[in-house]
Protein backbone atom coordinates (compact mmCIF):
# COMPACT_ATOMS: atom_id res chain seq x y z
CA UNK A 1 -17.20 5.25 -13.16
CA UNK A 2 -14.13 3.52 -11.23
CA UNK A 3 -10.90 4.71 -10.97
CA UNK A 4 -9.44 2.91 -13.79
CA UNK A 5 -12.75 3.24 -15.74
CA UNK A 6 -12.31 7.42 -15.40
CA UNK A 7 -8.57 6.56 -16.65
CA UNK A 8 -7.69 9.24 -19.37
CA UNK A 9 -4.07 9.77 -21.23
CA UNK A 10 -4.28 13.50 -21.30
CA UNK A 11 -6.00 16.76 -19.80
CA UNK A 12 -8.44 17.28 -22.74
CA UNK A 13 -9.58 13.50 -22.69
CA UNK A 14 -9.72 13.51 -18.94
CA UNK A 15 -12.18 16.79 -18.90
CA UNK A 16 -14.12 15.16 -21.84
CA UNK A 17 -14.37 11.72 -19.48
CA UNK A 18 -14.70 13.11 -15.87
CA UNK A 19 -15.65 16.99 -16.53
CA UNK A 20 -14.29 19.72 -14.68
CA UNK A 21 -12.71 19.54 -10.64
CA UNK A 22 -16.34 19.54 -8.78
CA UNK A 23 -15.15 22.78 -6.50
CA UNK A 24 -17.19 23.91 -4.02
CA UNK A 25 -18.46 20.76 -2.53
CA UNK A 26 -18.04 20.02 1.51
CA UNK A 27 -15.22 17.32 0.97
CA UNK A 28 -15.09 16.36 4.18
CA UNK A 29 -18.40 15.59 4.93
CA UNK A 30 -18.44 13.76 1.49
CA UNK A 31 -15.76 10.98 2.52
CA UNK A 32 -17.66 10.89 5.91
CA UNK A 33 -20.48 9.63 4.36
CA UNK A 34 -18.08 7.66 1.76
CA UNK A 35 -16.50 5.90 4.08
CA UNK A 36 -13.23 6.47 2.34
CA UNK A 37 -10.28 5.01 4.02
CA UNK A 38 -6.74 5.53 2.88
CA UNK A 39 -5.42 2.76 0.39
CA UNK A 40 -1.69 2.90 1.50
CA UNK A 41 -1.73 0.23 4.02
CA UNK A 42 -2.97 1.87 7.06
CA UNK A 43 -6.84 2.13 6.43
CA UNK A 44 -7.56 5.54 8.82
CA UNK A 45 -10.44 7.55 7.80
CA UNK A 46 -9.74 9.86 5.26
CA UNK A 47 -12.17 12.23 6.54
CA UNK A 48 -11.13 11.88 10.15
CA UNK A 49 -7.37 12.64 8.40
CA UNK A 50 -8.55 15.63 6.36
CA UNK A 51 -11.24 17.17 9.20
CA UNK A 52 -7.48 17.11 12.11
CA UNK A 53 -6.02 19.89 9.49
CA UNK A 54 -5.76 23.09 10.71
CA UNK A 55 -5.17 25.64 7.67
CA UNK A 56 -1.90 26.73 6.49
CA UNK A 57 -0.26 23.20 6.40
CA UNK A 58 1.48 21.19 3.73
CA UNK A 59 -0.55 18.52 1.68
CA UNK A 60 1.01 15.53 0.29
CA UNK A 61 0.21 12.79 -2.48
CA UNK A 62 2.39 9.62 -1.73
CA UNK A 63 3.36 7.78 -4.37
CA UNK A 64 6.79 6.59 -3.43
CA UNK A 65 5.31 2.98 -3.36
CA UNK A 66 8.21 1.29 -1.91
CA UNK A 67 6.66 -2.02 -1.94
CA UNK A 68 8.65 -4.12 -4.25
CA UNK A 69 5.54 -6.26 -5.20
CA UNK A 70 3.00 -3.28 -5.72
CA UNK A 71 2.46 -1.44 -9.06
CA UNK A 72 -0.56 0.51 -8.43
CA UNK A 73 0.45 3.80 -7.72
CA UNK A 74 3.16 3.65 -10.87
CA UNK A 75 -0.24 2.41 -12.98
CA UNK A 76 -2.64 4.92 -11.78
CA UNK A 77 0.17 8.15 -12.26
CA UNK A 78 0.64 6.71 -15.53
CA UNK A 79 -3.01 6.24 -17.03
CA UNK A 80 -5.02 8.54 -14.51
CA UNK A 81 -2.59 11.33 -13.08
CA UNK A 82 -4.92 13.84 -13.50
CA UNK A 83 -7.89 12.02 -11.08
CA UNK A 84 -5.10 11.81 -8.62
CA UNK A 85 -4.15 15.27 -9.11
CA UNK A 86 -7.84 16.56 -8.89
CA UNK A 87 -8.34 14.31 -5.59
CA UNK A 88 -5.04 16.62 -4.47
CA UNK A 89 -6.24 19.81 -5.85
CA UNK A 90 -9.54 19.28 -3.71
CA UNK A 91 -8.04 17.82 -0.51
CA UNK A 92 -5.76 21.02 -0.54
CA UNK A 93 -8.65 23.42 -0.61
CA UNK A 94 -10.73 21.99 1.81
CA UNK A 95 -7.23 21.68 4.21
CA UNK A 96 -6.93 25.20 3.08
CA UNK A 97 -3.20 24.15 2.30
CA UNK A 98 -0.38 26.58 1.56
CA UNK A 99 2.11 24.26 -0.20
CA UNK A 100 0.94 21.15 -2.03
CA UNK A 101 3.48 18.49 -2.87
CA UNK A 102 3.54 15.34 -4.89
CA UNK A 103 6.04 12.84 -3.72
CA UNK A 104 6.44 10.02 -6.30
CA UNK A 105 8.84 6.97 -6.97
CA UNK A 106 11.62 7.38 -10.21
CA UNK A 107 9.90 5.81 -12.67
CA UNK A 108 6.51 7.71 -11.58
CA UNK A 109 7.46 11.43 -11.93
CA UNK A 110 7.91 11.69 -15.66
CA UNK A 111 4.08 11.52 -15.57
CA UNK A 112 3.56 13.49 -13.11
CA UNK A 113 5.50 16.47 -14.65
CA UNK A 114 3.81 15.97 -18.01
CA UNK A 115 0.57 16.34 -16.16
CA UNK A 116 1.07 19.08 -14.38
CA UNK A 117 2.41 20.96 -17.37
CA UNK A 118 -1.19 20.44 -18.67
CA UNK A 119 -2.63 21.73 -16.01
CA UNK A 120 -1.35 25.52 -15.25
CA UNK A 121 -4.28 26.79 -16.10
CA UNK A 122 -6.48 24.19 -14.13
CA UNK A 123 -5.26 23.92 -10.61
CA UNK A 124 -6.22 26.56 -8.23
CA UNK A 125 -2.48 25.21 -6.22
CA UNK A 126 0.77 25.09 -7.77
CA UNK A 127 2.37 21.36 -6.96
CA UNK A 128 5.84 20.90 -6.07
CA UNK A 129 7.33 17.32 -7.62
CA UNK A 130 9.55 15.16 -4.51
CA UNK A 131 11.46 12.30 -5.98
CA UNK A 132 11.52 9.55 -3.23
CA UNK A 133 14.40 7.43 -3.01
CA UNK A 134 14.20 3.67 -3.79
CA UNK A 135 13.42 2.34 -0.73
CA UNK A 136 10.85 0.08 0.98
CA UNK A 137 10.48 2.62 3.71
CA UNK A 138 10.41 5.83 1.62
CA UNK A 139 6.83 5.72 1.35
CA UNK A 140 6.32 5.85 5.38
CA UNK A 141 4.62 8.92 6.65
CA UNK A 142 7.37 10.79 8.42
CA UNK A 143 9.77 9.47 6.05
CA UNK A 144 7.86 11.02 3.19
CA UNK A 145 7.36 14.26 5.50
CA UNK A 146 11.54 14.21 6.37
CA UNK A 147 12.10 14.02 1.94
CA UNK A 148 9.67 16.83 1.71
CA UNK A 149 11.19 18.96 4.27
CA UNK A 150 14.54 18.29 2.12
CA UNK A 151 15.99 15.42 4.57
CA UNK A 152 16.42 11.86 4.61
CA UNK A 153 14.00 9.68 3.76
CA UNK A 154 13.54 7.79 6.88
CA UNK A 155 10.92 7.64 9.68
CA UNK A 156 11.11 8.86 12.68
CA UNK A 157 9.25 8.91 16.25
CA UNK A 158 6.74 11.48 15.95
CA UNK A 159 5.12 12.06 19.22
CA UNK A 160 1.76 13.53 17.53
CA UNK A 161 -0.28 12.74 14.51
CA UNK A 162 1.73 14.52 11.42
CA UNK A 163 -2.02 16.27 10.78
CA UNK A 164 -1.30 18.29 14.04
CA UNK A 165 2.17 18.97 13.03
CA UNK A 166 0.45 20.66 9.77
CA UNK A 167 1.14 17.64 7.49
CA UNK A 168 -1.24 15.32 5.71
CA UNK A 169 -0.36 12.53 3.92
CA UNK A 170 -2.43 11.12 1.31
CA UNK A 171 -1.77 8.04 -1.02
CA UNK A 172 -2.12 8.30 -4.57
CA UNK A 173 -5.21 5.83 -5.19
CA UNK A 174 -6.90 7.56 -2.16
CA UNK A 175 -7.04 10.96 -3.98
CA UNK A 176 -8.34 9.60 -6.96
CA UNK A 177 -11.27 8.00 -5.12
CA UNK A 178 -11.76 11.34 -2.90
CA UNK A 179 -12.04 13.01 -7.02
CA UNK A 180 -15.02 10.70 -7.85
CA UNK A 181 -16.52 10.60 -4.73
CA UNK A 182 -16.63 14.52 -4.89
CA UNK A 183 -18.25 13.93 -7.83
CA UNK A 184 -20.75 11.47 -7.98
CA UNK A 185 -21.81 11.79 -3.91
CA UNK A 186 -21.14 8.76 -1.45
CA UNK A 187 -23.83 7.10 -2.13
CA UNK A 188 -22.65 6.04 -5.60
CA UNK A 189 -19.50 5.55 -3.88
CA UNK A 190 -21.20 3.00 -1.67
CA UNK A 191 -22.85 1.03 -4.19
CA UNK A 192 -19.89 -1.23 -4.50
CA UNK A 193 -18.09 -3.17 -1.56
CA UNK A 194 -19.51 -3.93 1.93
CA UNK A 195 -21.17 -1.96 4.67
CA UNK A 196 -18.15 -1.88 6.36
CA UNK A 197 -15.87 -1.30 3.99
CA UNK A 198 -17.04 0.59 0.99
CA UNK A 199 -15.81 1.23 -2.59
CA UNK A 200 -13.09 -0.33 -4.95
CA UNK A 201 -9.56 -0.94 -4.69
CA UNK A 202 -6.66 -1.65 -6.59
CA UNK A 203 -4.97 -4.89 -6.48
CA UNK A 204 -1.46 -5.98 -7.54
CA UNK A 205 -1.59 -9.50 -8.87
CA UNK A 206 1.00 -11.06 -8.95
CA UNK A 207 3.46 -14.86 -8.60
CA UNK A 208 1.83 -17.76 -9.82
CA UNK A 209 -1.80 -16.17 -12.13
CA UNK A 210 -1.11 -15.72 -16.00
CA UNK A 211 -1.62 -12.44 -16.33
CA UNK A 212 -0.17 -10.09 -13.53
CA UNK A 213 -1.08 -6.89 -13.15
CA UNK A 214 -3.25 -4.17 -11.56
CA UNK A 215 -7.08 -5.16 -11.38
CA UNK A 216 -9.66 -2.96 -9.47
CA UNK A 217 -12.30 -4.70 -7.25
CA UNK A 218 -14.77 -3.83 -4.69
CA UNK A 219 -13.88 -5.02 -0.94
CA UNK A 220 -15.88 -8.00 -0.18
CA UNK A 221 -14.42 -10.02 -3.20
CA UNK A 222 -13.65 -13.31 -2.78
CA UNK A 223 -9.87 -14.04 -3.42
CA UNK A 224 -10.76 -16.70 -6.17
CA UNK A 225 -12.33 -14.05 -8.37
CA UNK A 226 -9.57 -11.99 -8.30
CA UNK A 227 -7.53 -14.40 -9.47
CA UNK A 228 -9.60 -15.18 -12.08
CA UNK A 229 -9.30 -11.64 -13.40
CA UNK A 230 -5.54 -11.82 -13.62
CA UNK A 231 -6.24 -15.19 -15.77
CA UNK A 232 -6.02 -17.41 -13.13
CA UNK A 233 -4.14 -19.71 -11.60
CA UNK A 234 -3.31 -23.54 -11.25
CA UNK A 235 -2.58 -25.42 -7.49
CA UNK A 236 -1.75 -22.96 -5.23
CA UNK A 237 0.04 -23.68 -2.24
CA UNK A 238 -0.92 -19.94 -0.35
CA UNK A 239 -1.18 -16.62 -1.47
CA UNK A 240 0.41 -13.77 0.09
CA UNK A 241 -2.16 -10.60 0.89
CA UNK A 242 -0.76 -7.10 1.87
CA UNK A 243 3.16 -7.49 0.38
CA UNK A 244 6.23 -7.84 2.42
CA UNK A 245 4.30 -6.78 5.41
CA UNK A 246 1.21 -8.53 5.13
CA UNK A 247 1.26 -12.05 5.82
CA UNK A 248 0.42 -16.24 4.05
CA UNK A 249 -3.19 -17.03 3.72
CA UNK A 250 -5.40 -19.78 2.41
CA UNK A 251 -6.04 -19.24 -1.36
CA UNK A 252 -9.93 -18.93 -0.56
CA UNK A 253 -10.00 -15.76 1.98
CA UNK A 254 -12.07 -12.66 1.20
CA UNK A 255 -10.59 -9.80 0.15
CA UNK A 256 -11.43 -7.37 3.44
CA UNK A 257 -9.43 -5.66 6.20
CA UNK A 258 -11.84 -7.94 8.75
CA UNK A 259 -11.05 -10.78 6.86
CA UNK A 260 -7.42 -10.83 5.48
CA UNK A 261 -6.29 -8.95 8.12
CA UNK A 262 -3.42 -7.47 6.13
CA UNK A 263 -4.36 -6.46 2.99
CA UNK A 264 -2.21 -2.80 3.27
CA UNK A 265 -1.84 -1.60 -0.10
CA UNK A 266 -3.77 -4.41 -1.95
CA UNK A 267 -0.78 -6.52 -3.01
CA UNK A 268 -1.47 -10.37 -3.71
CA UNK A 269 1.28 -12.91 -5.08
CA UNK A 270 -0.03 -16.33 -5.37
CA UNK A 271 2.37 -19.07 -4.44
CA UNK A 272 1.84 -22.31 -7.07
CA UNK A 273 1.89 -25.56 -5.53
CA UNK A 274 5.25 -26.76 -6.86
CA UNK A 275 6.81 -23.31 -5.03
CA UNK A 276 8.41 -23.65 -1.82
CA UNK A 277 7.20 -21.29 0.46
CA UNK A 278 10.20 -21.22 2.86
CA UNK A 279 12.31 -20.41 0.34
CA UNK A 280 10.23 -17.80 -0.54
CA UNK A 281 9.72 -16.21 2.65
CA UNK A 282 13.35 -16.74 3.24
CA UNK A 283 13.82 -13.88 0.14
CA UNK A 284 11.76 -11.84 1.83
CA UNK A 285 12.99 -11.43 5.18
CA UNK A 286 16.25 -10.79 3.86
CA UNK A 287 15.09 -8.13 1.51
CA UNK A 288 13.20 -6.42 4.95
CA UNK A 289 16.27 -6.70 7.32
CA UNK A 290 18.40 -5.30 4.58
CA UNK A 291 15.84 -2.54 4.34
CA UNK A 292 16.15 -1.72 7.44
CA UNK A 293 16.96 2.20 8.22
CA UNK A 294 19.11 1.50 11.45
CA UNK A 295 17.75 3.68 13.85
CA UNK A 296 16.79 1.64 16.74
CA UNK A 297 17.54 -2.04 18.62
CA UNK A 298 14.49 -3.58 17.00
CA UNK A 299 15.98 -2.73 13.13
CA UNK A 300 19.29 -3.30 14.05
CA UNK A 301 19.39 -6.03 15.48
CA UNK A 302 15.77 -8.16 15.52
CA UNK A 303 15.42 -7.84 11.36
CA UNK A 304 18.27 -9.61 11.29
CA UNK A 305 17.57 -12.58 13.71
CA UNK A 306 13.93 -13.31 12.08
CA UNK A 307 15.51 -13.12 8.92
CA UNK A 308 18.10 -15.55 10.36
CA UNK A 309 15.07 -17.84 11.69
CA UNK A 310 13.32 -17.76 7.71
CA UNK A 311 16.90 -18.77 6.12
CA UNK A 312 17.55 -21.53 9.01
CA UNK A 313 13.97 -22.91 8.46
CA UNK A 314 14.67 -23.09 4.78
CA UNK A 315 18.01 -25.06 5.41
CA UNK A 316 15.90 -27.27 6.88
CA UNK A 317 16.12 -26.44 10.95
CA UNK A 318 12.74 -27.03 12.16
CA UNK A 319 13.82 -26.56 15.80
CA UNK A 320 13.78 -22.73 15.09
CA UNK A 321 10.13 -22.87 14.25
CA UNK A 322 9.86 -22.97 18.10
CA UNK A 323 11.44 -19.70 19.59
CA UNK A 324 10.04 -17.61 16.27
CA UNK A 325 7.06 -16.31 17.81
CA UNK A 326 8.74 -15.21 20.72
CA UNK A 327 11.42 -13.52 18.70
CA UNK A 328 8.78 -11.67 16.91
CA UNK A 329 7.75 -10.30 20.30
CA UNK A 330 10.84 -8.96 21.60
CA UNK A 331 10.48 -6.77 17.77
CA UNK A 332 6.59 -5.60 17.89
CA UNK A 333 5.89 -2.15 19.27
CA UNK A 334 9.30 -1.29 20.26
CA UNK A 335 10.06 0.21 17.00
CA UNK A 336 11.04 3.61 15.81
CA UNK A 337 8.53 2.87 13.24
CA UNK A 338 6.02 -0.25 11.77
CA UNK A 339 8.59 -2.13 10.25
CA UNK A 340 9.33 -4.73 12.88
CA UNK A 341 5.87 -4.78 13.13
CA UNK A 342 4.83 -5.69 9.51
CA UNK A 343 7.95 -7.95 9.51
CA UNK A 344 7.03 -9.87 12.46
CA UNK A 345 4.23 -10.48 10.80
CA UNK A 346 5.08 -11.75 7.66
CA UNK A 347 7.46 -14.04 10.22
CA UNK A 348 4.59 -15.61 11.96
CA UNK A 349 2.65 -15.92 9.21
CA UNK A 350 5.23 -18.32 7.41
CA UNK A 351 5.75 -20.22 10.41
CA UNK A 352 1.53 -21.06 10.54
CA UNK A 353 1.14 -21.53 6.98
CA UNK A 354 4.22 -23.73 6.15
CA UNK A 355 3.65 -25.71 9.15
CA UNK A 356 3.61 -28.96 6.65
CA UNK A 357 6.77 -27.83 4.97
CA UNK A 358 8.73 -26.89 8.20
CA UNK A 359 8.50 -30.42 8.33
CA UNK A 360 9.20 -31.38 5.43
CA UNK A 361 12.88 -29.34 5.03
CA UNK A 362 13.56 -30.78 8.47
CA UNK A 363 13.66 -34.26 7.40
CA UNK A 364 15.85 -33.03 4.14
CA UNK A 365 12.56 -32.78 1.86
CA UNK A 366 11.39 -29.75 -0.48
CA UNK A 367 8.00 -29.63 -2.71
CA UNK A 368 10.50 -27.23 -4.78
CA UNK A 369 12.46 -30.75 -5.36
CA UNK A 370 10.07 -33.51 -6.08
């Protein structure tokens, strides 16, 4: 049974679907043999995560989802809370956790706290409810570990992983698979995906495919299928895969870490064929530099100039198409945190994929205005 197959709208109905939390099991040597990795962006090992604990820390599910084009954390705390919450329930005891926190968006936590009402009886943890802010970068790790700590939701240089600082971080769909892994064994968990990368994920669908929404599929799936699930689509020009900080593909790439490169939290948005992707991408960078959270040269300063570059290229000043790449450099890995990187990115992903329409603005020309 998937994740949104175990889906259930209240305590009773989930027990009746998915039975009792599966306590006792060795959880980490379960997701070992899984395979789990996390499904916030980052991929790492959720075993290798959960095994660097040292007892008496502070366990998190992350739900801010800050990712204006994902909606599968909001969909899975509304229909499945209490897989999540079981997944959280069974990460904290093997971390042998002494506070366990769930850290959700707005529009998330009213679930959440109907949930865990359920549940006082059922949970061997109590679970505090964080509100993140609206913010792309809320959901970043030390950002979520500064709102939990009671500070500002930002991230910060952290010269150690936050699991030896006694923090782990969890996302929301990654609990709910740890739940059914615990209880049907990795080798069920296996059964679906590839070698390398096993199980199902959760994919926002969303741009130019009649009917947007959140589909689960195993890793391995060809991008057409997907699209077919979310009632497909006509011409497309490219899709995007992994959100804001993912990057512009070919409408035919598999749906894999090895393949897409970017896939982060499983967000697609298919770009039609009459949709200009500068334009596009020109939205986009100015929605990341305005996101930025100011702490370093990189924000400051380089989100605005590649945002500057996406806006001149969509005015129709191909020359800039030139020093992009290089601009991107001076931003990569000299961040207080990943969002140059993922921006830089997205930035030299538009330039490759909209090659033809470069081009085509620079000469005064638009597919948006045939």
């Amino acid at each position: 049974m998937t994740v949104l197959e175990a889906a259930a709208p209240d305590l009773a109905a989930h027990e009746s679907r998915n039975g009792p939390i599966p306590w006792g099991r060795d959880v980490v040597g379960d997701l070992a043999a899984a395979g789990l990795t996390g499904r916030g962006g980052a991929g790492f090992p959720a075993a290798r995560k959960l095994a660097g604990m040292k007892p008496g820390g502070v366990v998190i599910a992350n739900g801010a989802e800050g990712e204006p084009a994902s909606r599968k954390d909001h969909t899975l705390l509304s229909v499945a809370p209490h897989l999540v919450l079981d997944g959280l329930q069974l990460v904290a005891e093997a971390a042998g956790a002494r506070e366990v926190c769930c850290y959700v968006s707005p529009r998330s936590a009213m679930a959440v706290r109907t949930a865990l009402a359920e549940r006082r009886e059922w949970d061997a943890r109590p679970v505090r409810v964080v509100v993140a802010p609206e913010t792309f970068l809320a959901g970043q790790e030390s950002a979520v570990i500064a709102a939990v700590e009671g500070r500002r939701a930002v991230p910060a240089d952290r010269l150690r992983p936050a699991v030896h600082s006694g923090y782990l971080v969890q996302n929301v769909e990654t609990l709910a698979h740890v739940a059914q892994i615990v209880r049907y064994g990795p080798a069920w968990f296996r059964s679906r995906g590839t070698a390398d990368e096993p199980g199902t994920f959760l994919a926002t669908v969303g741009g130019a495919v009649r009917s947007p929404g959140v589909y689960e599929v195993p890793f391995g799936t060809p991008l057409p299928v997907l699209l077919d699930k979310a009632g497909g689509a006509g011409p497309l020009r490219a899709v995007l895969v992994g959100g804001y900080h993912g990057a512009w593909m070919a409408p035919d790439v598999t749906l894999s870490r090895a393949a897409a490169g970017s896939l982060g939290a499983g967000v697609v948005v298919a770009l039609g064929a009459a949709d200009c992707g500068l334009q596009a991408a020109a939205r986009i960078g100015d929605y990341l530099a305005g996101e930025s959270a100011r702490q370093c040269g990189p924000c400051r300063n380089g989100l605005p100039a590649l945002a500057g570059v996406l806006s001149g290229l969509a005015a129709g000043d191909a020359e800039l198409a030139r020093g992009a790449g290089a601009l991107a450099s001076l931003v990569e890995g000299r961040g207080a945190c990943h969002h140059p990187d993922g921006t830089a990115r997205f930035v030299r992903s538009t330039v490759r994929m909209f090659a033809d329409e470069i081009a085509r603005h620079g000469r005064g020309e638009c597919v948006a205005r045939r």
